[in-house]
PDB file of N, CA and C in Angstrom:
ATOM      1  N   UNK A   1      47.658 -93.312 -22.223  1.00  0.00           N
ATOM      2  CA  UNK A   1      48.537 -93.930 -23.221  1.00  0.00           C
ATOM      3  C   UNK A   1      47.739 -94.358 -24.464  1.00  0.00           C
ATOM      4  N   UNK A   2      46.836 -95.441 -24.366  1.00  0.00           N
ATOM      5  CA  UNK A   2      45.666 -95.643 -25.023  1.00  0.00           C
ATOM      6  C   UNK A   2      45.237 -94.733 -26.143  1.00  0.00           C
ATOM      7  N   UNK A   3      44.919 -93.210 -25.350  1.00  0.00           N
ATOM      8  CA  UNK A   3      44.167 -92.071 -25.879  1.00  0.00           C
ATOM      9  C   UNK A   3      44.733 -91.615 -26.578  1.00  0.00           C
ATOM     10  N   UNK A   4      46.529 -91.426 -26.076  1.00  0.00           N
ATOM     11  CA  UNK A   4      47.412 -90.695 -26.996  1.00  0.00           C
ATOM     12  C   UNK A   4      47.647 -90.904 -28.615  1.00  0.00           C
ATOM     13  N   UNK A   5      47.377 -92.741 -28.381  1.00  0.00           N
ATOM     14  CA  UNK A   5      47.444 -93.307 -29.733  1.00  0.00           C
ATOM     15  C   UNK A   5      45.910 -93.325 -31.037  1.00  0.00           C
ATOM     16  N   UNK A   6      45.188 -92.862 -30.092  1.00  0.00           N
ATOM     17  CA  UNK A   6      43.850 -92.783 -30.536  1.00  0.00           C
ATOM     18  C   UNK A   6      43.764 -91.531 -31.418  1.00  0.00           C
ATOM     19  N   UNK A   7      44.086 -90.656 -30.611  1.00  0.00           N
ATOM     20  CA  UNK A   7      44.185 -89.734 -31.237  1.00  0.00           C
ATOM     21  C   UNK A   7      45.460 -89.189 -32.377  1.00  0.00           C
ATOM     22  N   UNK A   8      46.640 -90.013 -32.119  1.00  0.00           N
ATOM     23  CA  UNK A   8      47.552 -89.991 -33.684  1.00  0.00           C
ATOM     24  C   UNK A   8      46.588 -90.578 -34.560  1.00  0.00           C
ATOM     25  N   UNK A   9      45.958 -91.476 -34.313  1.00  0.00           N
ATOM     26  CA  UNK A   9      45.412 -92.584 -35.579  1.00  0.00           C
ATOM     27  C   UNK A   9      44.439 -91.668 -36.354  1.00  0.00           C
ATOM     28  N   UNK A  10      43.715 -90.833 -35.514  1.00  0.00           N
ATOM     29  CA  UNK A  10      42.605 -89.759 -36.202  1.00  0.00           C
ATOM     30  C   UNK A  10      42.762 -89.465 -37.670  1.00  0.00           C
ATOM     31  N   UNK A  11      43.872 -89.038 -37.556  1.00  0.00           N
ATOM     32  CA  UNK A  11      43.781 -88.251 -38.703  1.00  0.00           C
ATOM     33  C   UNK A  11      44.537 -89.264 -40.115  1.00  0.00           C
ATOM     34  N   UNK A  12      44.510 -90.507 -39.889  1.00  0.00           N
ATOM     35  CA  UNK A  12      44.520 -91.338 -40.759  1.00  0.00           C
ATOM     36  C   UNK A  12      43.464 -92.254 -41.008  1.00  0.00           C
ATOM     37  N   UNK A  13      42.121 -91.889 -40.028  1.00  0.00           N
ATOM     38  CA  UNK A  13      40.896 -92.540 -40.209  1.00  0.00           C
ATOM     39  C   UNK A  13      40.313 -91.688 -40.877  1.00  0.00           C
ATOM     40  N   UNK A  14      40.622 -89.913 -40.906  1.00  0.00           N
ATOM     41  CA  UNK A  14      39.799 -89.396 -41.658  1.00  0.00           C
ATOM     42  C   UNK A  14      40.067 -89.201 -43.292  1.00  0.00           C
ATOM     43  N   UNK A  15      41.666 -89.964 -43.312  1.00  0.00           N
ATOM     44  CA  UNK A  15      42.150 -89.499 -44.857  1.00  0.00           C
ATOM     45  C   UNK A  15      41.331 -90.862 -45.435  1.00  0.00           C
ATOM     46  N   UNK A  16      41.123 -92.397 -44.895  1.00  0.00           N
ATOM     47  CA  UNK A  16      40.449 -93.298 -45.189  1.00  0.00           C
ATOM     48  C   UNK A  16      39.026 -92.965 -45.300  1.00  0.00           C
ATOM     49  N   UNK A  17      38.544 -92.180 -44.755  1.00  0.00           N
ATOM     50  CA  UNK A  17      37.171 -91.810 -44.639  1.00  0.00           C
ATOM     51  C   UNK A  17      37.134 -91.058 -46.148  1.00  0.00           C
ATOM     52  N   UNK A  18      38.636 -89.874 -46.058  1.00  0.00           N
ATOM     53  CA  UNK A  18      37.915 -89.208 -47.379  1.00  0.00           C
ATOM     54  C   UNK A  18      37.822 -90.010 -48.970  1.00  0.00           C
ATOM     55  N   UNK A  19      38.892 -90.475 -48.461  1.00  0.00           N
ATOM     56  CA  UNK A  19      39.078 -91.729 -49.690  1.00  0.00           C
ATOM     57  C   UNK A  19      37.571 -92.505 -49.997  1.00  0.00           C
ATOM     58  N   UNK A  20      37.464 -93.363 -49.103  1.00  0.00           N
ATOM     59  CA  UNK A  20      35.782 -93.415 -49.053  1.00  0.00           C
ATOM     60  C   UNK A  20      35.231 -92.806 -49.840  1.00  0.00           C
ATOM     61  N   UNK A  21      35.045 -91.701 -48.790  1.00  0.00           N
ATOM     62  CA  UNK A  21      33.709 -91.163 -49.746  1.00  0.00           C
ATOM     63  C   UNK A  21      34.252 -90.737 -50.974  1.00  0.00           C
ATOM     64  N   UNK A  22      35.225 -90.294 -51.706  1.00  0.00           N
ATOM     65  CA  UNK A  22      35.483 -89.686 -52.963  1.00  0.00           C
ATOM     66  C   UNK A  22      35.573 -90.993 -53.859  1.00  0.00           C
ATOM     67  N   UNK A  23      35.730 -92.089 -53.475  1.00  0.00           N
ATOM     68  CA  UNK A  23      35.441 -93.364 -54.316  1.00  0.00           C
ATOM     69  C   UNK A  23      34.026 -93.527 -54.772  1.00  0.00           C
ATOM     70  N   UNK A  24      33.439 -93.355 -53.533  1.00  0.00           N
ATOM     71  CA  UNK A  24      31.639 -93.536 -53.712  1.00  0.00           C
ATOM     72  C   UNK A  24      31.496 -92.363 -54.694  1.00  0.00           C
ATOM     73  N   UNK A  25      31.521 -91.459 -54.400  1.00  0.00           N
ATOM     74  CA  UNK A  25      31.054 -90.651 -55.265  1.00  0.00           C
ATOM     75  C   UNK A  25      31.427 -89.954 -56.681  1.00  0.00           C
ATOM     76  N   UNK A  26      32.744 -90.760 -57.054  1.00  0.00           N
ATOM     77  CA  UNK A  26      32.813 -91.405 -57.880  1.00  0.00           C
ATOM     78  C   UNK A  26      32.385 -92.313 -58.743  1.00  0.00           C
ATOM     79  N   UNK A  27      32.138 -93.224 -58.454  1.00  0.00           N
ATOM     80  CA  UNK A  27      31.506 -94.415 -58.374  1.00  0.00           C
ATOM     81  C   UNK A  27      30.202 -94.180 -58.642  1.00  0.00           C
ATOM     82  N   UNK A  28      29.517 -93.193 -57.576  1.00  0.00           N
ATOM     83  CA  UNK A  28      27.829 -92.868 -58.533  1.00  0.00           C
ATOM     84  C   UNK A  28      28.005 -91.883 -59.595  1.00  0.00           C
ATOM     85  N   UNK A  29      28.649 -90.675 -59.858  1.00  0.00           N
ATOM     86  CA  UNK A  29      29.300 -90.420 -60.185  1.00  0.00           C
ATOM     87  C   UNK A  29      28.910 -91.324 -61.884  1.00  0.00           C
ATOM     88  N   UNK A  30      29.918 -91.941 -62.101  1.00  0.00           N
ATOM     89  CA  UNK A  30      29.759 -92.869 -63.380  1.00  0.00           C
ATOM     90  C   UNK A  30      28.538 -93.845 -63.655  1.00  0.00           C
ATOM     91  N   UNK A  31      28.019 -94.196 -62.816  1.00  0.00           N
ATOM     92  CA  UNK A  31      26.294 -94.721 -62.895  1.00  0.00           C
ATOM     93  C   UNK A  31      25.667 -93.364 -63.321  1.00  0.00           C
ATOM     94  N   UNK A  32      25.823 -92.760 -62.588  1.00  0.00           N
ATOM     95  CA  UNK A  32      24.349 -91.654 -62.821  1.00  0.00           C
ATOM     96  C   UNK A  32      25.039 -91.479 -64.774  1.00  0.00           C
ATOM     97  N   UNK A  33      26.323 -91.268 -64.769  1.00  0.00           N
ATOM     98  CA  UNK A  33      26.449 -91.157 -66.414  1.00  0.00           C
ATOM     99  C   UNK A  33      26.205 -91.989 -67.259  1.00  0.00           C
ATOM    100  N   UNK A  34      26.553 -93.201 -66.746  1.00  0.00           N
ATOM    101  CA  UNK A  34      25.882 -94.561 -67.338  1.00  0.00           C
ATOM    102  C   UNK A  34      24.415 -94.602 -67.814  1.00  0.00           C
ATOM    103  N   UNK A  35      23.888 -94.257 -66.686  1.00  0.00           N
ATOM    104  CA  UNK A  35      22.068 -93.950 -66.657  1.00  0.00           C
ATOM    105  C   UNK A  35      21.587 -92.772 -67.606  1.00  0.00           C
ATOM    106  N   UNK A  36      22.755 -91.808 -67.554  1.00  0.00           N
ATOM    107  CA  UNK A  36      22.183 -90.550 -68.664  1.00  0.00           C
ATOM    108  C   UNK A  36      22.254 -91.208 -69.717  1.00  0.00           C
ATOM    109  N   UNK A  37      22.959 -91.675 -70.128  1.00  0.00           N
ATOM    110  CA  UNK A  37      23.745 -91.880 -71.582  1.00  0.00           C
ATOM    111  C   UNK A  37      22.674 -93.529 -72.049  1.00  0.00           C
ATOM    112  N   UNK A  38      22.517 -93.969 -71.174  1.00  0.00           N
ATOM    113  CA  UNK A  38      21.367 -95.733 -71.448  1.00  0.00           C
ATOM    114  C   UNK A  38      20.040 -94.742 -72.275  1.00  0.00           C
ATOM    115  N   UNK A  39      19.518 -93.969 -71.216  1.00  0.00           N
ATOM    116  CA  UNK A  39      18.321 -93.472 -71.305  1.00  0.00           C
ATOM    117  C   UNK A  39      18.156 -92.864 -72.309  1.00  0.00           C
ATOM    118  N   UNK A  40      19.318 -92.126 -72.952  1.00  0.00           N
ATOM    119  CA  UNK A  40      19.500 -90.905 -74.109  1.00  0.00           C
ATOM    120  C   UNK A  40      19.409 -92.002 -75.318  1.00  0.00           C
ATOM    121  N   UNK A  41      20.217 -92.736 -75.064  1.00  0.00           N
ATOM    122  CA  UNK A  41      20.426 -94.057 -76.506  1.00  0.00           C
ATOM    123  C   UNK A  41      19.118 -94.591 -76.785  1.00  0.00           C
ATOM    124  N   UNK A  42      18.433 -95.169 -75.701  1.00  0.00           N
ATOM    125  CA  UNK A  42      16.924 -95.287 -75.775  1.00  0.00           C
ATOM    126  C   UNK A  42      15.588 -94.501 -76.443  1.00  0.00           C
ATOM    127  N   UNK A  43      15.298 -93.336 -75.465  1.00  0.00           N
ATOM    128  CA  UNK A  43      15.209 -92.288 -76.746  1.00  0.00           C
ATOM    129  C   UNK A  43      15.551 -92.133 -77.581  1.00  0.00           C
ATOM    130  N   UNK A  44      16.654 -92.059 -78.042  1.00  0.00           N
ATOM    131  CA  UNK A  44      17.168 -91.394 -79.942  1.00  0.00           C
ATOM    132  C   UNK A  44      16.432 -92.698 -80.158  1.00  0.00           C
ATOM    133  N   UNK A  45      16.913 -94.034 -79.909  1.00  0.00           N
ATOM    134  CA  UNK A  45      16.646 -95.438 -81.021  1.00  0.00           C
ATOM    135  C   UNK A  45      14.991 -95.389 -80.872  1.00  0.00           C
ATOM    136  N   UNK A  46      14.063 -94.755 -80.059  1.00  0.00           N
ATOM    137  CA  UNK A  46      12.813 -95.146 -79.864  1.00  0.00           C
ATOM    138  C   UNK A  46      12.334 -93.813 -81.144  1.00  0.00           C
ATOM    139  N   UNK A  47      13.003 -92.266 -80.932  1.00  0.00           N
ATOM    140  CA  UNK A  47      12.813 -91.517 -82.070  1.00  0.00           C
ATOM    141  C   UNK A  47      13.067 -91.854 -83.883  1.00  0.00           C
ATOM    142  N   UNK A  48      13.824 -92.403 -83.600  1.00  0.00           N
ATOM    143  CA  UNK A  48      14.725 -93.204 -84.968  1.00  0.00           C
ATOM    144  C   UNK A  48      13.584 -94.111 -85.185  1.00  0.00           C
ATOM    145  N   UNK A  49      13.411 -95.041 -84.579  1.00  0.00           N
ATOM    146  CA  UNK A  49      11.711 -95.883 -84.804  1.00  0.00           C
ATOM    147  C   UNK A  49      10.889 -95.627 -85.141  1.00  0.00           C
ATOM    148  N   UNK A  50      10.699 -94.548 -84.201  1.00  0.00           N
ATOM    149  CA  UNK A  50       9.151 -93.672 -84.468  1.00  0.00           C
ATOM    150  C   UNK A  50       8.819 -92.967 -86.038  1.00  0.00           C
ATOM    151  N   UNK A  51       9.795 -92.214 -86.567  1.00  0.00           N
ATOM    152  CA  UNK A  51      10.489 -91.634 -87.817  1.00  0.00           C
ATOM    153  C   UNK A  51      10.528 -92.416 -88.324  1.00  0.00           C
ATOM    154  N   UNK A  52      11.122 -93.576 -88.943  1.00  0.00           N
ATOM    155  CA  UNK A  52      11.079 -94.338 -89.648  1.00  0.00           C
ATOM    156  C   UNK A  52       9.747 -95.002 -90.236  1.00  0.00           C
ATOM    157  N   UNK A  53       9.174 -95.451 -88.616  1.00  0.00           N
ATOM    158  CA  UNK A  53       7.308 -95.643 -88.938  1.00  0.00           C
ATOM    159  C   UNK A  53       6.969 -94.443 -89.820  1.00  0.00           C
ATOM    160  N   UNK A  54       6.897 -93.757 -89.226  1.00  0.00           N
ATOM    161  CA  UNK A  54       6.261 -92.268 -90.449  1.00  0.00           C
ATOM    162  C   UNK A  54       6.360 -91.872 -91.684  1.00  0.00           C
ATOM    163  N   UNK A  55       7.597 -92.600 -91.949  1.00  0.00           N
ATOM    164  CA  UNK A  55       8.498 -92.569 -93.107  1.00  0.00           C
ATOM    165  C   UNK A  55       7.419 -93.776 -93.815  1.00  0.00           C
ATOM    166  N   UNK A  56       7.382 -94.837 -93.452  1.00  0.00           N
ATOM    167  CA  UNK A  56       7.251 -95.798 -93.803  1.00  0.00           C
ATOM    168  C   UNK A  56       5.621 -95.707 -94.279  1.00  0.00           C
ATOM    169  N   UNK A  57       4.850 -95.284 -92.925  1.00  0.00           N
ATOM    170  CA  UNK A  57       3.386 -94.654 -93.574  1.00  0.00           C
ATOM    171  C   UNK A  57       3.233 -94.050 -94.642  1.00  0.00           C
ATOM    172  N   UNK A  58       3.919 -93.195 -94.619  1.00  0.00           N
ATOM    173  CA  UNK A  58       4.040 -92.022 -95.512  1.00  0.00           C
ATOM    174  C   UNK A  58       3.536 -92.329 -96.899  1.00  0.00           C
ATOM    175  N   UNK A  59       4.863 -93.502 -96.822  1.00  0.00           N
ATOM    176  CA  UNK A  59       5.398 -94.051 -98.497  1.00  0.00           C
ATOM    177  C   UNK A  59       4.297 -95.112 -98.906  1.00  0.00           C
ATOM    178  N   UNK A  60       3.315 -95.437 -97.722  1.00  0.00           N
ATOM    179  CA  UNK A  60       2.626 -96.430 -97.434  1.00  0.00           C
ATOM    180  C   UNK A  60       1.302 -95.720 -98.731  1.00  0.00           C
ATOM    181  N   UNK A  61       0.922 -94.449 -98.340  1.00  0.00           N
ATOM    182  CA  UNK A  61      -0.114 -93.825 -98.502  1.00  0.00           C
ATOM    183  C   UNK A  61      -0.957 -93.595-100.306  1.00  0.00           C
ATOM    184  N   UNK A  62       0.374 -93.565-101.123  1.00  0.00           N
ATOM    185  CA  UNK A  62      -0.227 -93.375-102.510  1.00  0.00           C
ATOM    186  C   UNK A  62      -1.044 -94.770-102.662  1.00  0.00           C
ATOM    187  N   UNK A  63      -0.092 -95.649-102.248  1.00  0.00           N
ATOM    188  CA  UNK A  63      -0.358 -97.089-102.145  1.00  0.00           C
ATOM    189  C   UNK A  63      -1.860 -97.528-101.952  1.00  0.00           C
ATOM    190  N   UNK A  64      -2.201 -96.932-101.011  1.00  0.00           N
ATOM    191  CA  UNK A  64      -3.604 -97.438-100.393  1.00  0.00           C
ATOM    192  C   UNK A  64      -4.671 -96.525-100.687  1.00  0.00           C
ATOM    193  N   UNK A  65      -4.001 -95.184-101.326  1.00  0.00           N
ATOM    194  CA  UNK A  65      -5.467 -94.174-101.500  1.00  0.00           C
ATOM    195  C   UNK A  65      -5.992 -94.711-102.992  1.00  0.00           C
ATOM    196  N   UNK A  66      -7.200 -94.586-103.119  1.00  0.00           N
ATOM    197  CA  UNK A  66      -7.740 -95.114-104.319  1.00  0.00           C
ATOM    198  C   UNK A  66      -7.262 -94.051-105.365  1.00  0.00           C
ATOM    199  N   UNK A  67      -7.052 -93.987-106.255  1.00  0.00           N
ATOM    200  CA  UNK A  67      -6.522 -93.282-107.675  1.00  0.00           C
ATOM    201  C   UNK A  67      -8.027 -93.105-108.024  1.00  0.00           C
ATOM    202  N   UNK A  68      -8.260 -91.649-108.474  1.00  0.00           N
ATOM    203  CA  UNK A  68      -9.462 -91.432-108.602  1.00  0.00           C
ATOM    204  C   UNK A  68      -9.409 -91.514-110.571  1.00  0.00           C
ATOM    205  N   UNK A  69     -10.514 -92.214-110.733  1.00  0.00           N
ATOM    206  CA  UNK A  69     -10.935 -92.962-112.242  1.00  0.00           C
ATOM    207  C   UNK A  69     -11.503 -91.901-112.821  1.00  0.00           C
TER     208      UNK A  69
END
């Protein structure tokens, strides 16, 4: 009797199961995009920095070379 009911329930432990897992992996899913997209913003703003320094040397340079007399 027990068993009979055990086994109806199955196949509503496995639709909870799939649910589960398609949440989770979901769920990382949008982290791991979260994490692409942090890391990418980081880079560009650390390139954008970097460029700008260079820029900034650059313009730095007439400045500091002696003008020959």
């Amino acid at each position: 009797e027990d068993l009979i009911e055990e086994i109806e329930d199955m196949p509503s432990q496995a639709n909870l199961l799939e649910a589960d897992l398609s949440d989770r992996s979901k769920s990382n899913h949008e982290m791991l995009l979260k994490d692409l997209t942090d890391s990418s913003d980081l880079k560009t703003n650390k390139q954008v920095s970097d460029m700008t320094e260079m820029t900034t040397q650059m313009s730095n340079i007439p400045q500091t070379a002696s003008l020959p007399s």
